[in-house]
Protein backbone atom coordinates (compact mmCIF):
# COMPACT_ATOMS: atom_id res chain seq x y z
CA UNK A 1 2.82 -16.41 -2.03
CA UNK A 2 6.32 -15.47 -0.59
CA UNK A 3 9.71 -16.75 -1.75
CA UNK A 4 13.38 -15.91 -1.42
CA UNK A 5 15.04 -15.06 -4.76
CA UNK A 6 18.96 -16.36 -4.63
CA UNK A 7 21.57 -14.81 -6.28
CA UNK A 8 22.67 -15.35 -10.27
CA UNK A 9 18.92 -15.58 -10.67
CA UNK A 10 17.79 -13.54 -13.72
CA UNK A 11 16.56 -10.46 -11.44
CA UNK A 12 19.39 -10.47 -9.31
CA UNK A 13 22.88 -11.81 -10.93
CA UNK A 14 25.48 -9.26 -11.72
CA UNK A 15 26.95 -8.82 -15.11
CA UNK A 16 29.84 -11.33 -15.42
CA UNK A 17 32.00 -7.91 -16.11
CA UNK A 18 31.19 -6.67 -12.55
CA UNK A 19 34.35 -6.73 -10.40
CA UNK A 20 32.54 -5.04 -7.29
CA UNK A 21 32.68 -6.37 -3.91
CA UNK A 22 30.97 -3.32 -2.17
CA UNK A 23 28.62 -6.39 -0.78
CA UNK A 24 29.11 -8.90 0.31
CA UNK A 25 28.76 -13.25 -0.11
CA UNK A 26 26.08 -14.38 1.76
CA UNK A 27 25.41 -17.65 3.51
CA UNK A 28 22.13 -19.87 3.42
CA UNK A 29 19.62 -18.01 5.57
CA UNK A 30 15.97 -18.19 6.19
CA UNK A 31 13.16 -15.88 6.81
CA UNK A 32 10.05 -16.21 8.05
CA UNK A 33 7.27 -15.39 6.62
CA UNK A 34 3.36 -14.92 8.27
CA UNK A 35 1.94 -16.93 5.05
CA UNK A 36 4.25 -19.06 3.48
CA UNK A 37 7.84 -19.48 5.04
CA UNK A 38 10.69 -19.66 2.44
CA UNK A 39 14.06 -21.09 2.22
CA UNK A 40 16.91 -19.89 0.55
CA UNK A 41 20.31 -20.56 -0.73
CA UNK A 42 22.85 -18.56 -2.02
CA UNK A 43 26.10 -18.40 -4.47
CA UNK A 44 29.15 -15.62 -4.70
CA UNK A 45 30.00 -12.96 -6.90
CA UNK A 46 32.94 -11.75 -8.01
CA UNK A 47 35.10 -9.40 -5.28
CA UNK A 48 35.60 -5.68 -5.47
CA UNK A 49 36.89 -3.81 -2.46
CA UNK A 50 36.89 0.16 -1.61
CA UNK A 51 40.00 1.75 -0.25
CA UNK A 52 38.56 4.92 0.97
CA UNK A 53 41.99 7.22 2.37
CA UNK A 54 39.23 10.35 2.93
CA UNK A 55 35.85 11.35 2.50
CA UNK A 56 35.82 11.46 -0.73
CA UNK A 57 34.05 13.76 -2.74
CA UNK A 58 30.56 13.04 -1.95
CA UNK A 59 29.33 4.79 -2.55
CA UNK A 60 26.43 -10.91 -5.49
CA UNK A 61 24.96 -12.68 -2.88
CA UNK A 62 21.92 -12.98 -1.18
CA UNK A 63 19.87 -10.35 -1.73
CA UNK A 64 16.44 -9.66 -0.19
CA UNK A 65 13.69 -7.82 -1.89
CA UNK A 66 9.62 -8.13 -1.43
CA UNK A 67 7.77 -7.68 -4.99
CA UNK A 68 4.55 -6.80 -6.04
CA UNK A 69 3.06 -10.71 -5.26
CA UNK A 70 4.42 -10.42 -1.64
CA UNK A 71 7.32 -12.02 -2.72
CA UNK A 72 10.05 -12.10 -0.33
CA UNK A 73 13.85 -11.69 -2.28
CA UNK A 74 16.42 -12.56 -0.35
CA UNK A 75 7.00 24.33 7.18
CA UNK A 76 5.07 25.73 7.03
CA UNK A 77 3.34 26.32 4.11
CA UNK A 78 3.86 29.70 2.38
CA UNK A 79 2.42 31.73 -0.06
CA UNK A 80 4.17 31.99 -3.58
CA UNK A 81 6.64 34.68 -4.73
CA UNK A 82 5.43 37.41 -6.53
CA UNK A 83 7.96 36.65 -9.57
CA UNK A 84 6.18 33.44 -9.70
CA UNK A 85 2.73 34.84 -9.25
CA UNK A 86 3.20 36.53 -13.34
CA UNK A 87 3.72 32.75 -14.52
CA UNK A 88 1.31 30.66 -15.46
CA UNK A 89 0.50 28.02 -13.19
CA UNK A 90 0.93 24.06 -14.60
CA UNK A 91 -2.41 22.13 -14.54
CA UNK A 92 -3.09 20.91 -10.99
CA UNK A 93 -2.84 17.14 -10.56
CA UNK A 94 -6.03 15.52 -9.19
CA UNK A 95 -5.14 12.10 -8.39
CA UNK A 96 -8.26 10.05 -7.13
CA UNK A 97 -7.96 8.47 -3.60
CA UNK A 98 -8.78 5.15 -5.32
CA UNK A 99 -6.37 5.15 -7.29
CA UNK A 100 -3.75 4.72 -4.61
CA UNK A 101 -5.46 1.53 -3.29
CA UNK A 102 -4.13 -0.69 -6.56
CA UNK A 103 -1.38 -1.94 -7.58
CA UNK A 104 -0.99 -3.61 -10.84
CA UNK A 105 -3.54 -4.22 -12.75
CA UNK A 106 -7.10 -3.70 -11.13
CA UNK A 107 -8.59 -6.71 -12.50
CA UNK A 108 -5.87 -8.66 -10.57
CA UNK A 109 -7.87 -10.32 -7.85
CA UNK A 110 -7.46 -8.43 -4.28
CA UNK A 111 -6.66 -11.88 -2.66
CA UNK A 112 -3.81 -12.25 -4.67
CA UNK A 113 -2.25 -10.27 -2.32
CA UNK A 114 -1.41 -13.11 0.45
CA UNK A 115 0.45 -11.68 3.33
CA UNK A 116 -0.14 -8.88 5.84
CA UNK A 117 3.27 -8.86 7.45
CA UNK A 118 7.18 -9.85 6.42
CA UNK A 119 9.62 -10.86 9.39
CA UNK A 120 13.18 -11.30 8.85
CA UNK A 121 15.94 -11.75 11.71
CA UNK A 122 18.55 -12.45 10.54
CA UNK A 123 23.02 -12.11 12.22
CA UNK A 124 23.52 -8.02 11.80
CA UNK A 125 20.08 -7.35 10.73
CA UNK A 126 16.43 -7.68 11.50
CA UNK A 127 13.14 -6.36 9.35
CA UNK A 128 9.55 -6.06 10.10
CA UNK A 129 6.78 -5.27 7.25
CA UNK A 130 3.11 -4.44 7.84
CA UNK A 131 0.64 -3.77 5.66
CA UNK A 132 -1.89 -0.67 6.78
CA UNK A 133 -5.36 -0.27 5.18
CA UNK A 134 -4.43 -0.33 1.56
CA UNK A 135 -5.32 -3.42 0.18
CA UNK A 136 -1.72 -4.14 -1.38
CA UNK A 137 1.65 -3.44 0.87
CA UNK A 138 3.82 -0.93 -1.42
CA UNK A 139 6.77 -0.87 0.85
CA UNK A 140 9.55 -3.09 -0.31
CA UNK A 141 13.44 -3.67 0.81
CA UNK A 142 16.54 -5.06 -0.50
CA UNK A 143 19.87 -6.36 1.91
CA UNK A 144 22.92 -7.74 0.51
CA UNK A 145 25.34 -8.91 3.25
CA UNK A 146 28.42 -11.14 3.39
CA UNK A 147 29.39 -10.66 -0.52
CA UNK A 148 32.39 -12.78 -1.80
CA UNK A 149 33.31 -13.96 1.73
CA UNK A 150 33.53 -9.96 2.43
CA UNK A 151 31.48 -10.21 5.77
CA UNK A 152 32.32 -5.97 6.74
CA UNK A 153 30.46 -4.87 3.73
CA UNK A 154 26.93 -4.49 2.94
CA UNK A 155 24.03 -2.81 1.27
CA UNK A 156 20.46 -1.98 2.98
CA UNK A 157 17.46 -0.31 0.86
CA UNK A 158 14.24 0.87 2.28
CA UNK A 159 11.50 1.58 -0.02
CA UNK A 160 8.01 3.06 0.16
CA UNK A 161 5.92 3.26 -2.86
CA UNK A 162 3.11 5.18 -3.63
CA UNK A 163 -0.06 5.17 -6.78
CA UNK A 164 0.95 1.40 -6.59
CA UNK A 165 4.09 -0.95 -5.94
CA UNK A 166 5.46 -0.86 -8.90
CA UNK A 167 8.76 1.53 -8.46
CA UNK A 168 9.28 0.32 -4.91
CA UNK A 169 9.50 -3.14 -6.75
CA UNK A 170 11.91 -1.75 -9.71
CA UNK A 171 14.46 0.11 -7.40
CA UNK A 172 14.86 -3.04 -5.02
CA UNK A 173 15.68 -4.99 -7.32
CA UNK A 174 17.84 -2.48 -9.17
CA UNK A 175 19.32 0.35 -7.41
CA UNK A 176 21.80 -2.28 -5.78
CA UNK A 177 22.99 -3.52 -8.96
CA UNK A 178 23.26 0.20 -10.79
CA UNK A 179 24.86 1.31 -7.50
CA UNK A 180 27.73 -1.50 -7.61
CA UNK A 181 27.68 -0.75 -11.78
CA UNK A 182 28.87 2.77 -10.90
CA UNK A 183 31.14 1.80 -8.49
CA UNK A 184 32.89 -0.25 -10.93
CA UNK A 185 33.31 2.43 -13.41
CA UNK A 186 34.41 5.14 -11.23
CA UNK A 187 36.05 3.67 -8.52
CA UNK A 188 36.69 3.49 -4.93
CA UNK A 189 37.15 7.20 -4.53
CA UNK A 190 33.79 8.26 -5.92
CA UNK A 191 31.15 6.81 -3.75
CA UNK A 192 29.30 9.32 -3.17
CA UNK A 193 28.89 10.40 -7.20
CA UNK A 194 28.32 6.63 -8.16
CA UNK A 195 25.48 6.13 -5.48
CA UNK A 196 23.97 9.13 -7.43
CA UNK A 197 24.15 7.70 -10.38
CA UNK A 198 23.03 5.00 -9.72
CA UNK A 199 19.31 6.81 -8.31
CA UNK A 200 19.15 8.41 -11.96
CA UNK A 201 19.78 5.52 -13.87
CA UNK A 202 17.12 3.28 -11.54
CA UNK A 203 14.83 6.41 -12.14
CA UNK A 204 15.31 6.26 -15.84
CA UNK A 205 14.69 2.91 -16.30
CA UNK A 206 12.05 2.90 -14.89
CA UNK A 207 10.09 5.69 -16.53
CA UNK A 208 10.94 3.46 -19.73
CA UNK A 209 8.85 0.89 -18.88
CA UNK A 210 5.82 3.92 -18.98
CA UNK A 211 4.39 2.65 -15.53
CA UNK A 212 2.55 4.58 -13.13
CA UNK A 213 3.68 5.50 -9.43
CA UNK A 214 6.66 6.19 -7.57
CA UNK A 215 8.51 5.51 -4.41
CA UNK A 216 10.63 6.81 -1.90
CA UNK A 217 14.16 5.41 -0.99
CA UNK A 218 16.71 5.35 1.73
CA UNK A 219 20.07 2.87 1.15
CA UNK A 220 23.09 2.47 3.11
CA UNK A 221 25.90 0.98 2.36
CA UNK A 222 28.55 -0.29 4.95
CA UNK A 223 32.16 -0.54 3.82
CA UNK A 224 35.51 -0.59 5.26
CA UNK A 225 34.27 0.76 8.41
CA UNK A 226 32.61 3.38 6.77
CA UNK A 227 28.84 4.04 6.40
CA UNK A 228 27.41 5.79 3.14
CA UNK A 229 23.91 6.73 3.59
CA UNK A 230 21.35 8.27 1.03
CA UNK A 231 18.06 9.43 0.22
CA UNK A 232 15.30 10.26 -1.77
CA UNK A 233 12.09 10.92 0.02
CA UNK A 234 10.55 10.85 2.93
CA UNK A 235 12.24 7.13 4.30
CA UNK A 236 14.50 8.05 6.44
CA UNK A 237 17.66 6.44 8.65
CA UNK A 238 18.25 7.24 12.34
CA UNK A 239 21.42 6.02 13.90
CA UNK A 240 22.07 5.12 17.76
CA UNK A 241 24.86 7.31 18.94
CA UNK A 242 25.19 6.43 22.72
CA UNK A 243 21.19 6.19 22.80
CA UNK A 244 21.43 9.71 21.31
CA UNK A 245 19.45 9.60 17.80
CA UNK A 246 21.00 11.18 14.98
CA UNK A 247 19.23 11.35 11.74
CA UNK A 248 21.53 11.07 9.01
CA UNK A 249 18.78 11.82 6.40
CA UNK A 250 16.39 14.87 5.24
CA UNK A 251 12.97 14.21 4.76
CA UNK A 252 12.41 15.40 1.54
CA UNK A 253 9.37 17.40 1.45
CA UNK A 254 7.48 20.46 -0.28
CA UNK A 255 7.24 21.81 2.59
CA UNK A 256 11.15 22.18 2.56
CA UNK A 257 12.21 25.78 1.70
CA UNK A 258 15.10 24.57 -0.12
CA UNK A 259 12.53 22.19 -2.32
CA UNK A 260 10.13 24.66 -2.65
CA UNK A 261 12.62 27.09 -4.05
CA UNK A 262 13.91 24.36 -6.55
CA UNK A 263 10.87 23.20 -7.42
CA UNK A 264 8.88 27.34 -7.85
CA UNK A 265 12.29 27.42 -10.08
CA UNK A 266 11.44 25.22 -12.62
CA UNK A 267 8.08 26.76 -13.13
CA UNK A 268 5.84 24.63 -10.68
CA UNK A 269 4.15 25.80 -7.30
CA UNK A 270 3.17 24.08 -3.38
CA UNK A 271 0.10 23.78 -2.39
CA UNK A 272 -0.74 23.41 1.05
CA UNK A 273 -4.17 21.66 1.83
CA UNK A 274 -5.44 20.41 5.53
CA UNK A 275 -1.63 21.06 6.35
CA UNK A 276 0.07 18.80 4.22
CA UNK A 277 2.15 20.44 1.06
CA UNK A 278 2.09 19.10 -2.00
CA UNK A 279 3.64 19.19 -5.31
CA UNK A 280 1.17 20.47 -7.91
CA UNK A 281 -1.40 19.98 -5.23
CA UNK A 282 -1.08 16.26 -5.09
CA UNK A 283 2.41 14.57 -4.37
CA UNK A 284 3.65 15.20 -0.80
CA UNK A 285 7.41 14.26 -1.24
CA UNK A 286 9.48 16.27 -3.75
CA UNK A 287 12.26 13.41 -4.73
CA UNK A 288 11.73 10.03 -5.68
CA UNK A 289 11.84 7.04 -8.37
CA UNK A 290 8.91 7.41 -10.79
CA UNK A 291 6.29 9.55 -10.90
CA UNK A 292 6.37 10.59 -14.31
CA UNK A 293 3.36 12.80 -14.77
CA UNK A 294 5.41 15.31 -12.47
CA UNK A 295 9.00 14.39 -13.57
CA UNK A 296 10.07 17.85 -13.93
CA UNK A 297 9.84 19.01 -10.71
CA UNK A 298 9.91 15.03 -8.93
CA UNK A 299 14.12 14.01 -8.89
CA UNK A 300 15.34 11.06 -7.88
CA UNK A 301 18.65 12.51 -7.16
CA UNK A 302 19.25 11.53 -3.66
CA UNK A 303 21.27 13.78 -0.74
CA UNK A 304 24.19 11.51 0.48
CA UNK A 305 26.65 11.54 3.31
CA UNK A 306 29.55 9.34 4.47
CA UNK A 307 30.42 8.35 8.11
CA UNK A 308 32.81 7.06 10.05
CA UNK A 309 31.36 4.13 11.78
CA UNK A 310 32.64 4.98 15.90
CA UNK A 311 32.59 2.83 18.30
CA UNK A 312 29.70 4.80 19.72
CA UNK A 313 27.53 3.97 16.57
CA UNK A 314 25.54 1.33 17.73
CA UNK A 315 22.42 0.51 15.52
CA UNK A 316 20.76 1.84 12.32
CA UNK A 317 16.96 2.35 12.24
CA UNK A 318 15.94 2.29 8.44
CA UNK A 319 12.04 3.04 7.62
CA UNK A 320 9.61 4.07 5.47
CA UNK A 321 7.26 7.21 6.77
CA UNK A 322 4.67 5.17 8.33
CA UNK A 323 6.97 5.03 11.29
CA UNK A 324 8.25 8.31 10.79
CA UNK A 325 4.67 9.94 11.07
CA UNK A 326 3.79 8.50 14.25
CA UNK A 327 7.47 8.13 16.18
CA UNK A 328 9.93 10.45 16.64
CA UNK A 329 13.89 9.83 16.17
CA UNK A 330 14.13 9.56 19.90
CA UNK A 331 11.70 8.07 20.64
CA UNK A 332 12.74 4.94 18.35
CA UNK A 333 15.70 4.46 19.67
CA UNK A 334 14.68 4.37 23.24
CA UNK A 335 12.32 2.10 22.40
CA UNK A 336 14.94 -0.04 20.57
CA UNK A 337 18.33 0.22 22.35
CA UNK A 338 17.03 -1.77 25.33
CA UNK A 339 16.96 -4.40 23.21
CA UNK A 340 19.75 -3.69 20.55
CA UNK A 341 22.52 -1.98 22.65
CA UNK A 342 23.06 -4.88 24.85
CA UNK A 343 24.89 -8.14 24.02
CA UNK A 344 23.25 -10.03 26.66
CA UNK A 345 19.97 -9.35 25.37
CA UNK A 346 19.54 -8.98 21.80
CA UNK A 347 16.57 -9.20 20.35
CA UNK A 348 16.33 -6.48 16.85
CA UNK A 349 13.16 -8.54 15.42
CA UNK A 350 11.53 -6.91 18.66
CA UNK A 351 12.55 -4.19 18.44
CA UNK A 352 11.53 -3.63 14.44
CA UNK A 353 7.65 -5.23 16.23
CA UNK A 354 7.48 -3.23 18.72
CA UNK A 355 8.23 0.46 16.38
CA UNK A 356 5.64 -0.97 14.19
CA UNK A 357 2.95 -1.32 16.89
CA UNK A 358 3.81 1.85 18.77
CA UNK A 359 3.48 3.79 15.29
CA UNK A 360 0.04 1.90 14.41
CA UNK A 361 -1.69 2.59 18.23
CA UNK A 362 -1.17 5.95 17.63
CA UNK A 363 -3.56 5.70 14.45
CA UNK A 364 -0.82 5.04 11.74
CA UNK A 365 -2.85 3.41 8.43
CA UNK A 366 -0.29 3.39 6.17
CA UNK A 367 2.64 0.82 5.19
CA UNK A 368 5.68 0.77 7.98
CA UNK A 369 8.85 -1.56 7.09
CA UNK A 370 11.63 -1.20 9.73
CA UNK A 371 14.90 -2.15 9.35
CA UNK A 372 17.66 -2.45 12.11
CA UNK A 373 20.97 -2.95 11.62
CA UNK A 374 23.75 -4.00 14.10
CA UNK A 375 26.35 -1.99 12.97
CA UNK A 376 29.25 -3.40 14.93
CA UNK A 377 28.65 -6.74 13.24
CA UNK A 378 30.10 -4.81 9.78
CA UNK A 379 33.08 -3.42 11.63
């Protein structure tokens, strides 16, 4: 079954201490849904507003999520050093390819699981979610718009889990809130350091709650006509510039140099196997939420950068790897500025389709959620 969650619900409402207006009050919107269409209403938060003067040293409403029910809330590979050869090696990880078909419990009946697909078009934003050949979607995704009557400030989150659903369903319904937590504390000037914080404290909360799995994030966050984007993973964003694509995020991968030197540096190794890196031989992404049997070499710290937002910005393209795998940068936004760049024929929801089909006749199996965002409705 799918339903919206509304703000001040017990997931969702801010401390009564938070001051933060980074998002922004949303309005009654709707969603639909291919299983069961949901309604939603919404109430404010209390205002908080960034007065950003420079880049600064590298950040309730209605707020969006999908949970583990299908609930809807509103390089190569290279060989390894010598220095590293005299170490012993940890224990390679084996996980079991079944493994990553459950979420949950695995008595928990497969047809729980009710919907194939999420669509969500809403003013400044559109999102399509389909399920590939796992029998549980793991991708989930948070948006907070129009906070406290603020309607130039937002928050987006993209989020792709893997060995279950479970941290893609902690961080969207958290990282927003520890985010905006941050914020408050540090203020305006430290965006950048709060959105960090607010990864690791997402991360350790959820390694509390001793689950298995992790996922991969990308968030932005729109505010006085600037745009703060960050990641951890593979998920990455991709912005219009002129019909020029521009990825403002790093896949974060084994594969990386820079990751493989971090991670050879705390005393683990890369595999490579049928092309693919890995972690210990089994994770392919090197940052994340979760993931606690490989913690120590798995961060969730998250690379961030700010941006102007130019006039030449046009659209954000948010998604989880299943696009990525299958459909290059460029290739997304040609496919989507027809149908984004124009006033006179706007149509994102198509757009966010029509990624998701290109990526799956090409052979994709996995997850895809795409997000697009009209950025010149936030400036």
């Amino acid at each position: 079954m799918c339903t919206v969650a509304i703000s001040n619900s017990p997931v969702f409402s801010p401390s009564s201490r938070v001051t933060s207006s980074i998002f922004c009050k949303s309005s009654p919107d709707s969603l639909t849904l291919t299983h069961s269409p949901s309604s939603c209403s919404s109430s404010p938060s209390s205002p908080f507003k960034f007065r950003l003067q420079k880049p600064p040293p590298p950040v309730s409403g209605l707020i969006r999520t999908c949970n583990d029910d299908g609930i809807t809330t509103a390089s190569s590979c290279s060989s390894i050093s010598p220095t590293l050869l005299k170490r012993k090696r940890p224990t390679r990880l084996d996980i079991p390819i079944g493994s990553l078909t459950f979420s949950g419990d695995r008595s928990t009946p497969v047809a729980e699981d009710r919907w194939k697909e999420v669509v969500v078009d809403e003013d400044g934003y559109s999102i399509y979610c389909k399920r590939g050949k796992r029998e549980k979607m793991e991708d989930r995704f948070t948006v907070n718009v129009d906070f406290n009557g603020e309607k130039k400030q937002a928050f987006f989150g993209v989020f792709d889990g893997h060995g279950g659903s479970q941290a893609a369903d902690f961080a969207s319904e958290n990282l927003q809130k520890n985010i905006q937590n941050e914020v408050e504390k540090r203020g305006d000037t430290e965006i950048v350091e709060a959105v960090k914080q607010g990864y690791l404290t997402t991360d350790s909360e959820f390694l509390k709650q001793e689950q298995r799995g992790g996922a991969c994030c990308v968030t932005a966050i729109i505010t006085s006509g600037n745009l703060v984007v960050s990641n951890a993973g593979d998920c990455r964003a991709v912005v219009s510039r002129g019909g020029a694509a521009e990825a403002l995020t790093s896949d974060h991968r084994p594969s990386r140099s820079d990751e493989k030197q971090r991670i050879e540096s705390l005393g683990g190794y890369v595999d490579c196997s049928r092309g693919v890196s890995r972690v210990l031989g089994s994770l392919a992404v090197s940052r994340g939420i979760g993931d606690r049997s490989l913690k120590q070499w798995i961060t969730a710290e998250p690379e961030t950068k700010m941006f102007k937002i130019m006039p030449e910005f046009e659209f954000l393209i948010m998604a989880s790897d299943g696009l990525w795998e299958k459909v290059s940068n460029q290739e997304a936004v040609d496919l989507a500025r027809p149908l984004c760049a124009s006033t006179d024929k706007l149509d994102a929801i198509s757009a966010c389709k029509k990624l998701v089909e290109l990526s799956v006749s090409r052979g994709s199996l996995d997850d895809t959620s795409v997000m697009i965002v009209q950025l010149g409705r936030f400036c």
